[in-house]
Protein backbone atom coordinates (compact mmCIF):
# COMPACT_ATOMS: atom_id res chain seq x y z
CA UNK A 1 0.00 0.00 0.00
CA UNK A 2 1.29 3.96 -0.77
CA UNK A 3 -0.18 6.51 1.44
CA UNK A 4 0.46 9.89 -0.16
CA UNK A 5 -0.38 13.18 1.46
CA UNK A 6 0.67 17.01 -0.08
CA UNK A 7 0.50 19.67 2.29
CA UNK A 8 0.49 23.07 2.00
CA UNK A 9 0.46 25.38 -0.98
CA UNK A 10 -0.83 28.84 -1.31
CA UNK A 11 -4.43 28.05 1.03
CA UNK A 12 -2.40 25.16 2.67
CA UNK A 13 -4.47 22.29 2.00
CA UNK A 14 -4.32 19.04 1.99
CA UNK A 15 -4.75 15.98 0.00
CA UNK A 16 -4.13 12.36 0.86
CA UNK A 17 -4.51 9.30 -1.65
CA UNK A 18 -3.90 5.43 -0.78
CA UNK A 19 -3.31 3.55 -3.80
CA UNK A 20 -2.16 -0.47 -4.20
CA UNK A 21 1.39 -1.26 -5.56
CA UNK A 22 0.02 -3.58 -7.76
CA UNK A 23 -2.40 -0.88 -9.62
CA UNK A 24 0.87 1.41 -10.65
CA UNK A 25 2.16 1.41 -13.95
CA UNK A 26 5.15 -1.06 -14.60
CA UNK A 27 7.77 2.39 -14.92
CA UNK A 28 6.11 3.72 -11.23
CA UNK A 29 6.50 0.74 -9.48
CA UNK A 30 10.26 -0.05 -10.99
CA UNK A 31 10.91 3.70 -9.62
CA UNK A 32 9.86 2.39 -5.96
CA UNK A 33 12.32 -0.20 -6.10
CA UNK A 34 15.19 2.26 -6.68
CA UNK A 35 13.62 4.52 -3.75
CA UNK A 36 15.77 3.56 -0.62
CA UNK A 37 18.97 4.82 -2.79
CA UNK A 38 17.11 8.51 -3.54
CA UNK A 39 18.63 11.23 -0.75
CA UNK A 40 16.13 13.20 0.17
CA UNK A 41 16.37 16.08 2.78
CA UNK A 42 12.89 16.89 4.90
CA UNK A 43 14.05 20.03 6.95
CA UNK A 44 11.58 23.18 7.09
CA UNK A 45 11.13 24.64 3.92
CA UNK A 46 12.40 27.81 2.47
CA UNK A 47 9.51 28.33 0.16
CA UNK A 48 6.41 30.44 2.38
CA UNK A 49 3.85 28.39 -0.20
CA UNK A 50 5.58 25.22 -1.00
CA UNK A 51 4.42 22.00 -0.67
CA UNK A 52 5.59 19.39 1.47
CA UNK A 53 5.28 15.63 0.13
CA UNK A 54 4.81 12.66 2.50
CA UNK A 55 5.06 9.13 0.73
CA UNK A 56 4.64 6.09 2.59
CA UNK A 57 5.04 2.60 1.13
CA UNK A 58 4.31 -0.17 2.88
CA UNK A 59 5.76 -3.18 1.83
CA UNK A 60 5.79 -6.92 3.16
CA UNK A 61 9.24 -6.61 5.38
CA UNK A 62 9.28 -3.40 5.81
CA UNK A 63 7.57 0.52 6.04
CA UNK A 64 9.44 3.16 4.41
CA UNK A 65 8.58 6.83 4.34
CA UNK A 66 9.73 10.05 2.77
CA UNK A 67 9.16 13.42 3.47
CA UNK A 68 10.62 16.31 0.64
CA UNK A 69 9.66 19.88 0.71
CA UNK A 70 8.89 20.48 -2.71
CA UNK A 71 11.96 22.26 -3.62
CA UNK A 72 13.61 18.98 -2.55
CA UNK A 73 12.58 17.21 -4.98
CA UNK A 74 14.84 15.19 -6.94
CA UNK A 75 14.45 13.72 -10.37
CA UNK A 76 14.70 10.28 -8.73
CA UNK A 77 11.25 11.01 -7.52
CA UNK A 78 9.69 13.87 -9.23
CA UNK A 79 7.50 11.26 -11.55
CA UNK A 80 6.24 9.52 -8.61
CA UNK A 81 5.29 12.65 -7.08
CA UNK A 82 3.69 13.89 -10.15
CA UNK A 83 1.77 10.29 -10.68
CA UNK A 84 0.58 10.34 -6.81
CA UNK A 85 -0.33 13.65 -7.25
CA UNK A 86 -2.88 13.26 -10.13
CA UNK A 87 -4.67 10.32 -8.69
């Protein structure tokens, strides 16, 4: 299971989506694979209306969970962002 939230934003709101592994596209669910190897840094942002990403995946062995401010993100992850975030 992936538990996505984005927070903040101009009018700070919210949205959370929970979506199965197995109902990714092949390319999205390769790119979770090669997650654990993306650096990420999740300190405050410097961006007044950024948006903060939280990605959990939940996996058989194991949790793993990611925060990035938005002007954190990396190419590594930028399309899984952009796929969670259109659901």
């Amino acid at each position: 299971m992936i538990r996505f939230k984005r927070e903040g934003g101009f009018v700070g709101l919210s949205k959370t989506k929970e979506v199965d592994e197995k109902d990714l596209p092949e390319d999205i669910r390769e790119l979770l694979d090669e997650l654990p190897e993306v650096k990420v840094r999740s300190g405050k942002s410097v961006r007044r209306d950024g948006f903060k990403y939280t990605i959990e995946i939940e996996g058989e062995k194991r949790t793993r969970k990611y925060t990035i401010n938005e002007e954190d993100v990396t190419a590594a992850i930028a399309p899984l962002i952009t796929y969670l975030d259109k659901l």
